[in-house]
Protein backbone atom coordinates (compact mmCIF):
# COMPACT_ATOMS: atom_id res chain seq x y z
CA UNK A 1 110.46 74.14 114.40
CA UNK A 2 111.65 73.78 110.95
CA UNK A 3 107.92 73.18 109.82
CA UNK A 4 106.56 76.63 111.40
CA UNK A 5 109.41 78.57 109.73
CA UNK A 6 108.31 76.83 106.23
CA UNK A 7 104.84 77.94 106.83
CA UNK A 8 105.44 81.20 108.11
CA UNK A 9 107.40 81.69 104.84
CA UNK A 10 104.67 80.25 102.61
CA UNK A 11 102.39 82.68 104.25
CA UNK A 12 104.17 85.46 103.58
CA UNK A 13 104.74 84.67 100.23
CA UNK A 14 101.02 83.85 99.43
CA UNK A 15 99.62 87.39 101.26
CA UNK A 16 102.51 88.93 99.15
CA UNK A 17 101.35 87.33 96.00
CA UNK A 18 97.93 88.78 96.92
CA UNK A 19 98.62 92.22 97.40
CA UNK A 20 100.40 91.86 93.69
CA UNK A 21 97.58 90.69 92.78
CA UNK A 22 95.55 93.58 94.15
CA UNK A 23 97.75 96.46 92.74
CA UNK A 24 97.63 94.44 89.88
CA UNK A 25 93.74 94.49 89.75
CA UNK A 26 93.28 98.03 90.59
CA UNK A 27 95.97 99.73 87.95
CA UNK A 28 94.69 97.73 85.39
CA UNK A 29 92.52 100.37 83.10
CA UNK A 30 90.10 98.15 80.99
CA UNK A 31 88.55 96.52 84.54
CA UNK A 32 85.75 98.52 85.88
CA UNK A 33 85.29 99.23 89.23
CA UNK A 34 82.77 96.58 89.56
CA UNK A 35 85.14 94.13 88.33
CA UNK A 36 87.36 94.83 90.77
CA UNK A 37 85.17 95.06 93.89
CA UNK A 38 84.34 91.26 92.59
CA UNK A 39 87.75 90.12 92.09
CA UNK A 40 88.77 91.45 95.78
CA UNK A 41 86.03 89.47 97.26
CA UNK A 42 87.56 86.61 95.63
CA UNK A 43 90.54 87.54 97.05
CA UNK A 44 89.30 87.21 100.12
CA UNK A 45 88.54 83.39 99.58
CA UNK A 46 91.71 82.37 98.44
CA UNK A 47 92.95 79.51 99.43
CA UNK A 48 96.47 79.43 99.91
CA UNK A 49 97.39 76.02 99.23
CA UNK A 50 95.91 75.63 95.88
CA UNK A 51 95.76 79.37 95.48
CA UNK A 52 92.02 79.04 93.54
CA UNK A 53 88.18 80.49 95.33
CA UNK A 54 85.27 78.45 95.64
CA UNK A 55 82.48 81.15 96.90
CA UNK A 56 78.95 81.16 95.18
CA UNK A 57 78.19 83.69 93.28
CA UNK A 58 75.82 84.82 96.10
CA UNK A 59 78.47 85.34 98.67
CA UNK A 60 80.14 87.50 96.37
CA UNK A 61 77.31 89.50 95.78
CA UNK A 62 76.85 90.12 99.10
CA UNK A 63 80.38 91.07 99.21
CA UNK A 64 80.36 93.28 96.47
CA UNK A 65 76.90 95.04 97.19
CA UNK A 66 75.43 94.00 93.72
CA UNK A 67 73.20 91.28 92.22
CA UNK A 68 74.45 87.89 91.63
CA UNK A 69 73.45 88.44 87.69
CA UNK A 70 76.14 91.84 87.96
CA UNK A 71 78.91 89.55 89.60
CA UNK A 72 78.34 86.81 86.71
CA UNK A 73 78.72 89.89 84.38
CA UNK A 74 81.88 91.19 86.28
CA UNK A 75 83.35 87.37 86.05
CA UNK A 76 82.76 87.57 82.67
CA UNK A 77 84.21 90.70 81.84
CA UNK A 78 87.87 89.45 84.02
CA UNK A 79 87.61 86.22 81.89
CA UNK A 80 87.58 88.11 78.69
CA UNK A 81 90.55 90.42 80.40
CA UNK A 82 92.19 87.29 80.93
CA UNK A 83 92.65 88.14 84.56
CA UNK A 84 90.69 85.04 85.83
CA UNK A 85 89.59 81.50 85.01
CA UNK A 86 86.40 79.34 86.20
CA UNK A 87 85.05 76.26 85.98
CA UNK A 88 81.21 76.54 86.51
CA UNK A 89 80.02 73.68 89.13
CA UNK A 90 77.21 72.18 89.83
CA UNK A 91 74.61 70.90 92.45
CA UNK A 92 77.40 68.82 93.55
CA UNK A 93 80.54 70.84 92.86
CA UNK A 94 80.75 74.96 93.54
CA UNK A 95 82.45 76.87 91.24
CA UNK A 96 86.50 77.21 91.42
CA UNK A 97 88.00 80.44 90.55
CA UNK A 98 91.86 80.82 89.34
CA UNK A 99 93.52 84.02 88.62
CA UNK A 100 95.98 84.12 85.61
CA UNK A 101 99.30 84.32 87.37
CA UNK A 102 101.31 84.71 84.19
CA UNK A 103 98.43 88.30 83.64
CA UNK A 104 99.80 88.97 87.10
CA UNK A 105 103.14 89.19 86.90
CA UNK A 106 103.50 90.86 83.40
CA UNK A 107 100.96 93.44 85.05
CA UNK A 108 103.53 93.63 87.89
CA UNK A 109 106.21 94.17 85.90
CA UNK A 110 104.28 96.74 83.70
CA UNK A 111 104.30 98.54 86.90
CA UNK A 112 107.67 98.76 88.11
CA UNK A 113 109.01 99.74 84.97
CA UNK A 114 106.41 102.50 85.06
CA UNK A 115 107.25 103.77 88.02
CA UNK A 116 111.32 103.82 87.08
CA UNK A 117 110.44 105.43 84.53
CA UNK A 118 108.58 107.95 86.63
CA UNK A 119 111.25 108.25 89.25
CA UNK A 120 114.01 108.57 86.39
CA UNK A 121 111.40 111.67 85.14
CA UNK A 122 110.83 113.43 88.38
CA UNK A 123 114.93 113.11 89.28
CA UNK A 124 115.77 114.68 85.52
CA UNK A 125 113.12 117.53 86.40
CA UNK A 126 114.79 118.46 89.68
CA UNK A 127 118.03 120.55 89.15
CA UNK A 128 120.40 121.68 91.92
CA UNK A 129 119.57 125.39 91.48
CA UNK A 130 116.84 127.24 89.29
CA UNK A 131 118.30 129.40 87.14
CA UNK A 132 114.76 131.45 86.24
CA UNK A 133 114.40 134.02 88.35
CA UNK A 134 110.65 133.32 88.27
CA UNK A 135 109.09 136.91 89.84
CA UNK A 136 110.76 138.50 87.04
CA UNK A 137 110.90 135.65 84.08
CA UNK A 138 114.87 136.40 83.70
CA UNK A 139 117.50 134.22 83.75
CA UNK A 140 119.40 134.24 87.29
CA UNK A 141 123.57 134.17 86.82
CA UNK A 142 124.52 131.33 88.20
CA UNK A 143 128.11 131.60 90.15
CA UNK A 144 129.84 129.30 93.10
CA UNK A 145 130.11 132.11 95.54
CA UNK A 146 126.94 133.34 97.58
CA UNK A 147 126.24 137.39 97.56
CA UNK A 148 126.73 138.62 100.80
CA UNK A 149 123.01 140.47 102.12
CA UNK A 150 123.06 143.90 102.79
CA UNK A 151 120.13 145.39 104.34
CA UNK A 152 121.29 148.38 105.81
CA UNK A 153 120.19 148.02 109.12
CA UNK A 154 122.37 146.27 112.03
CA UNK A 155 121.55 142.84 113.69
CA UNK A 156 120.05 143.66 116.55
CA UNK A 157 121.47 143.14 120.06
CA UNK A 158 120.95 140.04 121.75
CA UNK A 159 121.39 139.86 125.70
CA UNK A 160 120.77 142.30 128.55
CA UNK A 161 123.76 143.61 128.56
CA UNK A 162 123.89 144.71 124.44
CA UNK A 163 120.60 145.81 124.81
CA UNK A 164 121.27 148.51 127.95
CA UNK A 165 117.85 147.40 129.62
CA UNK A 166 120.30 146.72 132.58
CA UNK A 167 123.26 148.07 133.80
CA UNK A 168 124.15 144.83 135.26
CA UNK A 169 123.35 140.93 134.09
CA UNK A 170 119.97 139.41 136.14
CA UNK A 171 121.45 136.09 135.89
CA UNK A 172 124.58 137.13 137.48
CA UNK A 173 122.77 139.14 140.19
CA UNK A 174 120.67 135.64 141.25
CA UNK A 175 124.35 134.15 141.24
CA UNK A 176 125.33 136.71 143.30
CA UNK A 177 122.23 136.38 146.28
């Protein structure tokens, strides 16, 4: 039992590592979106134990919708990023694909402290009352005790018996029966 626990947790942690690696891919501004469309078909043939691809670079053109020379163009392009590593292979050998897992956790990082730094923005914006009166562009007076609303006219009744529709209560008269 202890074995199935050990790979359920491995699992978990590899498809978590993945979807790092995803956000990572997409939020990253100098890939294109070819580049990325490539680098999540490789995703898709990772392989968990040694966490490197092996697909041609025919399978992920068909993937990716594009030629196999665009896809050697893409790799390229994430090599020079320094998102990904390849050895090329041969008649013998197929290519193996690594990503830079060092790229993906500074990227990851990047992120996070982006988006504290976000959150810290959006909770500094929000105040606990506006004190613009924005219809009229003047400043409102802020004080601890709510004005009381005075309309003029008086709440309105109610029940049956406030409104005089009935000189006697329905409810009580089906009691009643």
């Amino acid at each position: 039992m202890a074995g199935n626990e050990e790979t359920r947790i491995i699992k978990a942690t590899f498809a978590s590592w993945k979807l790092d690696l995803i956000k990572a891919l997409v939020s990253d501004p100098t890939l294109k979106a070819s580049d990325v469309r490539v680098a999540l078909a490789l995703v898709q043939h990772l392989n968990a134990g040694s966490f490197s691809a092996f697909p041609s670079q025919e399978t992920l053109a068909e993937i990716a919708c594009m030629t196999a020379r665009n896809v050697r163009e893409c790799l390229e392009c994430m090599r020079q990023a320094d998102w990904l590593r390849w050895d090329r292979g041969n008649r013998h050998k197929a290519n193996e694909y690594e990503f830079n897992t060092q790229k993906i956790a500074d990227e990851v990082a990047r992120m996070k402290r982006d988006e504290e730094t976000r959150r810290k923005s959006r909770k500094a914006k929000r105040s606990p009352r506006s004190e613009r009166n924005h219809s009229s562009g003047q400043n409102d007076v802020v004080t601890g005790s709510p004005v009381p609303l005075q309309t003029g006219s008086p709440v309105p009744p109610n029940t049956y018996m406030e409104q005089g529709c009935h000189e006697h209560d329905p409810v009580q008269e089906a009691d009643a029966a």
